[in-house]
C-alpha atoms as a PDB file:
ATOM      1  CA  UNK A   1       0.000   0.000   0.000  1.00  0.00           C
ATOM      2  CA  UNK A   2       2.756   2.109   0.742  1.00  0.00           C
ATOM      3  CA  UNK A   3       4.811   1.508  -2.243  1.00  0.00           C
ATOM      4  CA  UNK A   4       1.417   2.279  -4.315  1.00  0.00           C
ATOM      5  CA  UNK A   5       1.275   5.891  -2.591  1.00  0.00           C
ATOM      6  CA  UNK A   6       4.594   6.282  -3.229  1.00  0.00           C
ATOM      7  CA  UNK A   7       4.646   5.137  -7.135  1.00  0.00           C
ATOM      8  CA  UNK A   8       1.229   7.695  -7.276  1.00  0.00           C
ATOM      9  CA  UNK A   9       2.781  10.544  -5.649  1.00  0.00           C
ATOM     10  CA  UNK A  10       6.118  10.291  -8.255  1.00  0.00           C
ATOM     11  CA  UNK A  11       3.482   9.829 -11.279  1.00  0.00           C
ATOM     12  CA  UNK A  12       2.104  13.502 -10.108  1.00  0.00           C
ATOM     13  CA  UNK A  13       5.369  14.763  -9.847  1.00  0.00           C
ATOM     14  CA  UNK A  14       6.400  13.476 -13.286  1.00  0.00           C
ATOM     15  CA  UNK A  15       3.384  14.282 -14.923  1.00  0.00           C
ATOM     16  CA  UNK A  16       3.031  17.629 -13.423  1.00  0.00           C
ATOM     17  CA  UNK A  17       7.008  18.782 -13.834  1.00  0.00           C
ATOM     18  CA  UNK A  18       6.933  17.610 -17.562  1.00  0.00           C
ATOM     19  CA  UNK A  19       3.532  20.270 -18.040  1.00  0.00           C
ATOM     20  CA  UNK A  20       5.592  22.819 -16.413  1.00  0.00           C
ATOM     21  CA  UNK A  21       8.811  22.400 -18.192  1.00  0.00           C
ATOM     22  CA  UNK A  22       6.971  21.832 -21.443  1.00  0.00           C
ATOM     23  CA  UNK A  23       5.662  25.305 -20.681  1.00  0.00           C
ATOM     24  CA  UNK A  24       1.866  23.495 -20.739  1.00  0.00           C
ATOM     25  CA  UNK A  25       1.218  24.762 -17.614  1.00  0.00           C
ATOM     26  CA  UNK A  26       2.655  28.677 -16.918  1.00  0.00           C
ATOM     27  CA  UNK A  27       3.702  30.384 -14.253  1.00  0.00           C
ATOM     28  CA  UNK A  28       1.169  31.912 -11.435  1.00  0.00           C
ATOM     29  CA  UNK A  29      -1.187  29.095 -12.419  1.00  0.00           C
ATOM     30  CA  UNK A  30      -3.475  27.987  -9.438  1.00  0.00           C
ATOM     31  CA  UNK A  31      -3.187  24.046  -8.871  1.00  0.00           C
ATOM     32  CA  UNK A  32      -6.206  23.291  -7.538  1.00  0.00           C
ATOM     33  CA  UNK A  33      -5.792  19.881  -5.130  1.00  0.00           C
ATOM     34  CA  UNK A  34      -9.462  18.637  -5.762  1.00  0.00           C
ATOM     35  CA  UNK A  35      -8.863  19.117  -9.862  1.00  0.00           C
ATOM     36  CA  UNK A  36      -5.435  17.406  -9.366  1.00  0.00           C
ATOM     37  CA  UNK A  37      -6.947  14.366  -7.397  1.00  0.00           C
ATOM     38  CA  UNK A  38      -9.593  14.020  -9.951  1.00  0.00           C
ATOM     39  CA  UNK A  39      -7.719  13.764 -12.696  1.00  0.00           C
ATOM     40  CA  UNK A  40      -5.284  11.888 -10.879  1.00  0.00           C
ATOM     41  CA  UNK A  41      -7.945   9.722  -9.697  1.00  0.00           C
ATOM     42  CA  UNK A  42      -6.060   9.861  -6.076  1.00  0.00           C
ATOM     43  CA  UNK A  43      -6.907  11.063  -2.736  1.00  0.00           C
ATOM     44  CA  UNK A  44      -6.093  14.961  -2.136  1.00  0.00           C
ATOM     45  CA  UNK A  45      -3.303  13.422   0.683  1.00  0.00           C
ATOM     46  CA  UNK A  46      -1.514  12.168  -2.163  1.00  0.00           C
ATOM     47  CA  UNK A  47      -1.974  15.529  -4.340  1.00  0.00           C
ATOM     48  CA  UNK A  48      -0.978  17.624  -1.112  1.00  0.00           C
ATOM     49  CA  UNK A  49       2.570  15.059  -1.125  1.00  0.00           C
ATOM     50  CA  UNK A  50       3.313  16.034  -4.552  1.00  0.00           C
ATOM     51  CA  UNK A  51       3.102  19.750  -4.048  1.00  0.00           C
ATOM     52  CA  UNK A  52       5.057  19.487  -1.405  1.00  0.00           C
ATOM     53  CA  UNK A  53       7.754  17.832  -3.706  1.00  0.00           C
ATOM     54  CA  UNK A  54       7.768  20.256  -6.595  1.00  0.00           C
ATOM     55  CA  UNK A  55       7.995  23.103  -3.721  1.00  0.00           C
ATOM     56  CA  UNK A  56      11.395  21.879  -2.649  1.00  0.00           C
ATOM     57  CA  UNK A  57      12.220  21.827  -6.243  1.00  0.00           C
ATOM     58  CA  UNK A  58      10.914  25.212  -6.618  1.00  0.00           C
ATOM     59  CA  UNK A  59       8.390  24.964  -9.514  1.00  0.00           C
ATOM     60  CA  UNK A  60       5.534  25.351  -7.411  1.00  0.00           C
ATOM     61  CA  UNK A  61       5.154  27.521  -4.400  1.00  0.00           C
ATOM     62  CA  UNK A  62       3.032  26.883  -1.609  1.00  0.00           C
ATOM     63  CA  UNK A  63       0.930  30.041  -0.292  1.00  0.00           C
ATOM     64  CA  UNK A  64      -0.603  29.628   3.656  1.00  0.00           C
ATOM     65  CA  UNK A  65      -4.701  29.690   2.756  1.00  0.00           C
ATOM     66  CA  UNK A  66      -4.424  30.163  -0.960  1.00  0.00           C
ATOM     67  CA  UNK A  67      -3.047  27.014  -2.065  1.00  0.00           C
ATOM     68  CA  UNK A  68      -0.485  26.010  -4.607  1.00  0.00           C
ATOM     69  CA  UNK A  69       0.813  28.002  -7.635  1.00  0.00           C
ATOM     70  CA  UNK A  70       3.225  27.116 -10.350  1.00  0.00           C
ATOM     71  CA  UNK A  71       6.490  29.324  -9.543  1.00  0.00           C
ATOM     72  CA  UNK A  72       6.977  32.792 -11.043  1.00  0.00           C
ATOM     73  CA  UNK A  73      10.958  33.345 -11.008  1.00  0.00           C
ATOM     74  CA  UNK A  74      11.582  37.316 -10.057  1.00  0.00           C
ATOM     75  CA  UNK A  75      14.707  38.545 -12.037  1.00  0.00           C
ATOM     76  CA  UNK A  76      17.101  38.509 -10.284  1.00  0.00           C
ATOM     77  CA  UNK A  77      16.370  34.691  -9.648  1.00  0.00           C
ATOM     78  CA  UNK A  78      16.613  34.170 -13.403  1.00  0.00           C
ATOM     79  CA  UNK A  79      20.474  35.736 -13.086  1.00  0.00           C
ATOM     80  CA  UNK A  80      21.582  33.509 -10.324  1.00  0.00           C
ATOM     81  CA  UNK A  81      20.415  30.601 -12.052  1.00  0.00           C
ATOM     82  CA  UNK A  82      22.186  30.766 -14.936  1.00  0.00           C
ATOM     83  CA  UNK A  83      25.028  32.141 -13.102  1.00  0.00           C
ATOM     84  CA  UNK A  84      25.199  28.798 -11.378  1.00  0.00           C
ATOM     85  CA  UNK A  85      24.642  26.730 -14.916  1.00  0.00           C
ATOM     86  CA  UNK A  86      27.419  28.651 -16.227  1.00  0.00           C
ATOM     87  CA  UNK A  87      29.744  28.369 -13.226  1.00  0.00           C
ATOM     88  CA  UNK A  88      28.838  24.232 -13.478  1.00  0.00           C
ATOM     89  CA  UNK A  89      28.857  23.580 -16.898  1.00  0.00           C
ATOM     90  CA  UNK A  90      31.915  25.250 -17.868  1.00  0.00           C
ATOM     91  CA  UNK A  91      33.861  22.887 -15.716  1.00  0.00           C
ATOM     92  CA  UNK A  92      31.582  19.468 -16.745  1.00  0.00           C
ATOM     93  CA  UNK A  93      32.538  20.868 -20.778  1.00  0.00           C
ATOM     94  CA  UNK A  94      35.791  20.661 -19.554  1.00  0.00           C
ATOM     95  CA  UNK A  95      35.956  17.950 -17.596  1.00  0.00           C
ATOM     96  CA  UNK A  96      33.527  16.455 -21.197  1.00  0.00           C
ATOM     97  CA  UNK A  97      36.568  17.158 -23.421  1.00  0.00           C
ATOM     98  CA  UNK A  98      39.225  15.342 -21.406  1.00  0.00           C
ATOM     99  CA  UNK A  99      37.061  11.888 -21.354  1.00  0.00           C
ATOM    100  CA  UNK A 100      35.367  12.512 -24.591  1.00  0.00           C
ATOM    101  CA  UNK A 101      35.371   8.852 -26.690  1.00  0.00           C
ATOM    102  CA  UNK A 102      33.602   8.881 -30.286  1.00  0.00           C
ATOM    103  CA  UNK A 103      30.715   6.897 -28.601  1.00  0.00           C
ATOM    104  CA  UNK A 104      29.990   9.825 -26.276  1.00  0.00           C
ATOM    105  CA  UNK A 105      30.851  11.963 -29.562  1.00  0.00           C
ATOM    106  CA  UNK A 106      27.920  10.106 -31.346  1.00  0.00           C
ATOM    107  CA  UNK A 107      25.366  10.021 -28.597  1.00  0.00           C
ATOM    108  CA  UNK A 108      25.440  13.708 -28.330  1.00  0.00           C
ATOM    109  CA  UNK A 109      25.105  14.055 -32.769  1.00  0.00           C
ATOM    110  CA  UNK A 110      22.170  11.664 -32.163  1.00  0.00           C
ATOM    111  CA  UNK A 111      20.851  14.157 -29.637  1.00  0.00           C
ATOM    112  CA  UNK A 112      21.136  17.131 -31.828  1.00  0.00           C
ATOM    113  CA  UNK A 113      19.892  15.375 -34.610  1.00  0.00           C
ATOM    114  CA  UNK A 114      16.049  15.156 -32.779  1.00  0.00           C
ATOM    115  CA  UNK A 115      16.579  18.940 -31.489  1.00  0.00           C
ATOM    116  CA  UNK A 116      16.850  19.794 -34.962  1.00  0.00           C
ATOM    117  CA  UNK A 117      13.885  17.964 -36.014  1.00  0.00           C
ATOM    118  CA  UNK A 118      11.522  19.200 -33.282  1.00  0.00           C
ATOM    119  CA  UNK A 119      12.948  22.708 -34.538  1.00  0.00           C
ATOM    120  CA  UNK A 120      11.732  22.232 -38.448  1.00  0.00           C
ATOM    121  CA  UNK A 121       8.389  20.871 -36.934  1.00  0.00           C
ATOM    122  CA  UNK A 122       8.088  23.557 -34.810  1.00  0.00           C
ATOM    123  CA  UNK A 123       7.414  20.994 -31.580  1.00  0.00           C
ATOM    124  CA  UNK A 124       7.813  23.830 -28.909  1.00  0.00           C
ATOM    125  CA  UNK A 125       6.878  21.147 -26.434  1.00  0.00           C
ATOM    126  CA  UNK A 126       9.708  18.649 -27.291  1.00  0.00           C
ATOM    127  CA  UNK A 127      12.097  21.217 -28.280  1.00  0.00           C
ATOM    128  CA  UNK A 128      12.639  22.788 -25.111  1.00  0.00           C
ATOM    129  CA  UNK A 129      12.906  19.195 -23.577  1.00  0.00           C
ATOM    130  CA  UNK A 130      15.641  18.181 -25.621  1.00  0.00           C
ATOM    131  CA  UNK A 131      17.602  21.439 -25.580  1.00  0.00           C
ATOM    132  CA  UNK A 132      17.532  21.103 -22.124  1.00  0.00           C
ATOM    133  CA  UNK A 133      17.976  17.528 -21.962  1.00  0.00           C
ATOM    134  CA  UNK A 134      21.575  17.973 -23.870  1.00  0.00           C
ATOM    135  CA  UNK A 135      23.270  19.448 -20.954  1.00  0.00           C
ATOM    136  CA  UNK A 136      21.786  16.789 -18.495  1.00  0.00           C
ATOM    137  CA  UNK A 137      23.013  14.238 -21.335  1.00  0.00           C
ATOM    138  CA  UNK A 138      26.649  15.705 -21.116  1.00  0.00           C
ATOM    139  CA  UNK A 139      26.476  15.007 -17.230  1.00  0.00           C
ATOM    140  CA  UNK A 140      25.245  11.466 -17.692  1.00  0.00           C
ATOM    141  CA  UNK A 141      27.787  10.478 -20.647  1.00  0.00           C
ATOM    142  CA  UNK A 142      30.170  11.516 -18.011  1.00  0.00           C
ATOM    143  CA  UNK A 143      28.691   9.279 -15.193  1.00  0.00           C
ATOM    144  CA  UNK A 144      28.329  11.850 -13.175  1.00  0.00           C
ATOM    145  CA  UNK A 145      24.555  11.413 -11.842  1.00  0.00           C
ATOM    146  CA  UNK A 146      24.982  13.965  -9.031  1.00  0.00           C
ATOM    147  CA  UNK A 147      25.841  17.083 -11.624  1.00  0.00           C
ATOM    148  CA  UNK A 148      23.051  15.491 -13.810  1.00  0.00           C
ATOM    149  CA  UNK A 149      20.468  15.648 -11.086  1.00  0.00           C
ATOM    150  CA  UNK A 150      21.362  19.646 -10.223  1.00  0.00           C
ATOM    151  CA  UNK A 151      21.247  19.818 -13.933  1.00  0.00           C
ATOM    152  CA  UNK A 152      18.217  18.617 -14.333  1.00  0.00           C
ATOM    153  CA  UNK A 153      16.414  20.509 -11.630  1.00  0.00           C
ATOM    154  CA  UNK A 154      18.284  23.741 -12.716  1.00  0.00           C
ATOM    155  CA  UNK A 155      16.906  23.279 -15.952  1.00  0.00           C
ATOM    156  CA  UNK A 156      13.675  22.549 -14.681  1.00  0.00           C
ATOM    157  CA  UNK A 157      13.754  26.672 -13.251  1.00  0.00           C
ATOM    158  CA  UNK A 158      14.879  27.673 -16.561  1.00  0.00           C
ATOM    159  CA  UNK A 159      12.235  26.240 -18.678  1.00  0.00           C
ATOM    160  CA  UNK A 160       9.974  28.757 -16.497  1.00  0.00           C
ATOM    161  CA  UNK A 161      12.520  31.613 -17.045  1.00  0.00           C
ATOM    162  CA  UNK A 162      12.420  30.805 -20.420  1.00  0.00           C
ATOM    163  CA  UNK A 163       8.660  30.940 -20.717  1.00  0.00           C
ATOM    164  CA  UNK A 164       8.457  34.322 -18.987  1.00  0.00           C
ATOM    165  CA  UNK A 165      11.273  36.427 -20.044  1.00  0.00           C
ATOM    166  CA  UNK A 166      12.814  34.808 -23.426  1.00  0.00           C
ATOM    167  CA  UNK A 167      11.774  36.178 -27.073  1.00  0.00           C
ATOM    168  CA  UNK A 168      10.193  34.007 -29.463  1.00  0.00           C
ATOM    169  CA  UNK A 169      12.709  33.778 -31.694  1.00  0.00           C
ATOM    170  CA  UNK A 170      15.627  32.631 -29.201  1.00  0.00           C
ATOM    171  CA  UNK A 171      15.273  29.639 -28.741  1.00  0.00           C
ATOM    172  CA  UNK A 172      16.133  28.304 -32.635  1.00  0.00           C
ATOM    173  CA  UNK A 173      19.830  29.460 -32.002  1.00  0.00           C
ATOM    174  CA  UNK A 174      20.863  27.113 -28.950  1.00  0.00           C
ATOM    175  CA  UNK A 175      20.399  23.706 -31.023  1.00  0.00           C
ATOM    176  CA  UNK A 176      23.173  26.030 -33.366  1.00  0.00           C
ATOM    177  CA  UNK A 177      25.383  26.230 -31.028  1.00  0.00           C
ATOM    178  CA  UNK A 178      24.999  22.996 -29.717  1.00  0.00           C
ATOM    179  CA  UNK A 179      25.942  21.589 -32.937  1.00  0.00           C
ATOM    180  CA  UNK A 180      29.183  23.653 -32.460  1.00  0.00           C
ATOM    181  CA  UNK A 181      29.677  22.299 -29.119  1.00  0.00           C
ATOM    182  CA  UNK A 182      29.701  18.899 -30.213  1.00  0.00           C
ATOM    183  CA  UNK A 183      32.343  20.069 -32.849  1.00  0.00           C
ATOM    184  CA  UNK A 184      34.624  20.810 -30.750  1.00  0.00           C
ATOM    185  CA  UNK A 185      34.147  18.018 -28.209  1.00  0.00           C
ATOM    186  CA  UNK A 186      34.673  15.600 -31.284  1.00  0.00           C
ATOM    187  CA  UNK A 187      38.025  17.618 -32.368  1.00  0.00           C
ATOM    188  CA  UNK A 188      38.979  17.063 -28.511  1.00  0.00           C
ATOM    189  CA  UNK A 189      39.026  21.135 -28.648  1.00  0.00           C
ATOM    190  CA  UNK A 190      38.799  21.382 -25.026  1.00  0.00           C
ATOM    191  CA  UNK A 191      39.844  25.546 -25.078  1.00  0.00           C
ATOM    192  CA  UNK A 192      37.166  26.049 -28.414  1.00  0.00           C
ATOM    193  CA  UNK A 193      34.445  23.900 -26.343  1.00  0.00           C
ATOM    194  CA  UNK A 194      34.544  25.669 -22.973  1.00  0.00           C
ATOM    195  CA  UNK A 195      34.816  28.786 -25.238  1.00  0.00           C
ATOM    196  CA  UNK A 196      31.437  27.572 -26.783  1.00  0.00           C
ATOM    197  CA  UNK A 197      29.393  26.383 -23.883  1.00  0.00           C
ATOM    198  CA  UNK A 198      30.317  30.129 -22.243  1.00  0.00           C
ATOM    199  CA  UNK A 199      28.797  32.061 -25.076  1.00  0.00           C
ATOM    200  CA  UNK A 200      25.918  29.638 -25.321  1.00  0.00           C
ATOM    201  CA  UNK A 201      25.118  30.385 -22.339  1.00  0.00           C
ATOM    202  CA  UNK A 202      25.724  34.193 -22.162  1.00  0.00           C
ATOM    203  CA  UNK A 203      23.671  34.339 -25.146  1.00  0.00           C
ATOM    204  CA  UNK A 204      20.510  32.474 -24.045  1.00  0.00           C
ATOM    205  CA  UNK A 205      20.834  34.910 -20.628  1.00  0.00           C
ATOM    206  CA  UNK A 206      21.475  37.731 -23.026  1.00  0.00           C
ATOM    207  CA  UNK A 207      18.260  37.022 -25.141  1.00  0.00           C
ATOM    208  CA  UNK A 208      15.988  37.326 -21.746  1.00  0.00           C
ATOM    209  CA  UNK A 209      13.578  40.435 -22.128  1.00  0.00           C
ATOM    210  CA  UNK A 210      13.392  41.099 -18.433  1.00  0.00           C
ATOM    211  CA  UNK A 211      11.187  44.449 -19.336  1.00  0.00           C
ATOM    212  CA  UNK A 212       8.307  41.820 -20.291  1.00  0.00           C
ATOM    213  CA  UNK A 213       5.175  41.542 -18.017  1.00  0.00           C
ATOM    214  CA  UNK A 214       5.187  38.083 -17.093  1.00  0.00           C
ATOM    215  CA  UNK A 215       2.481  35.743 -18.442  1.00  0.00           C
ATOM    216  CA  UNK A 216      -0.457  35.459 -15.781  1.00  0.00           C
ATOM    217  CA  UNK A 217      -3.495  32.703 -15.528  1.00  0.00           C
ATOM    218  CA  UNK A 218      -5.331  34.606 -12.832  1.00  0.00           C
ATOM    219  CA  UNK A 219      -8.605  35.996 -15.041  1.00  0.00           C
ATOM    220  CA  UNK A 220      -8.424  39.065 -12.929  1.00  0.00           C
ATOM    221  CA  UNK A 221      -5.290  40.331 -13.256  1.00  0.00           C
ATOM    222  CA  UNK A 222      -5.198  39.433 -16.685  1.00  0.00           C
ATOM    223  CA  UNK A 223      -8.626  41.660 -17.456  1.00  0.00           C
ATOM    224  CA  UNK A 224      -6.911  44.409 -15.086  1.00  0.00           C
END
């Protein structure tokens, strides 16, 4: 019975981090724990669990008699965020370059190669998945499951970011420049490949439109 809760509690979690990320779901939108345990088809314990889960990973936050809204990042949280993916992934390119083998080589092209097609198909969904998924993919070719989970959960906050702040056209570039990356990592360019994952990353933080009124799902303030 226990293990059942458990598995039910991770499938929320899954199902409702993947609507986030995929930018289904946006920022300042009400999750309702009656709705969720409906559709979940679970008891409102179980909901309550999950919340409490994406909370410590930040995507939600948890308001005392309001109830539970999907995360809006302020500004300044967008900066320290990618400060700290550009502090970690510098070092993990590095680290990449030294270890690279043309297995690892190949299992990043193959990567690329489905960015690149969500891209022409215009899959906004899957396409921000996978671009994010390559740096978590770098971490795991590695072995190192540790960076891959702060990665991942990093990643997680800037898929909201993302959502709020970045222009629409912005987001075709990185799977560019990822291509690049892999270049170099394949040439065992270690200098050009650091070089690369810094200006990928200074140019996705320099293509945030901070000015931008943040999308809202509160009718209210919307109509305001």
């Amino acid at each position: 019975m226990v293990r059942m809760e458990t598995s039910s509690t991770a499938l929320i979690v899954e199902s409702l981090t993947r609507a986030i990320v995929e930018h289904r779901l946006h920022p300042g939108t009400k999750l309702a724990e009656q709705k969720l345990a409906d559709h979940f088809g679970v008891s409102r314990t179980l909901v309550r669990q999950a919340l409490f889960q994406l909370a410590q990973n930040r995507l939600i936050r948890l308001e005392p008699a309001r109830g539970a809204f999907v995360a809006t990042p302020s500004v300044e949280e967008a900066k320290q965020v990618f400060e700290v993916r550009r502090m970690l992934e510098v070092e993990m390119t590095r680290q990449f370059a030294r270890q690279v083998t043309p297995a690892k080589v190949r299992a990043l092209q193959a990567h690329v190669a489905e960015e690149r097609k969500a891209v022409q198909r215009q899959d906004v969904p899957g396409r921000t998945e996978l671009l994010g998924d390559f740096h978590v993919r770098m971490a795991e070719l590695m072995g190192n499951h540790v960076l891959a989970e702060l990665l991942r959960d990093l990643i997680s906050r800037c898929a909201l970011i993302t959502l709020m702040y970045q222009s629409s056209h912005a987001a075709e570039h990185s799977s560019e420049e990822h291509v690049e990356i892999v270049k170099a990592l394949a040439a065992k360019d270690a200098d050009r490949a650091v070089q690369l994952m810094e200006t990928h990353l200074h140019n996705v933080m320099a293509n945030l439109t901070f000015d931008r009124k943040p999308p809202t799902s509160d009718i209210a303030l919307a109509l305001s």
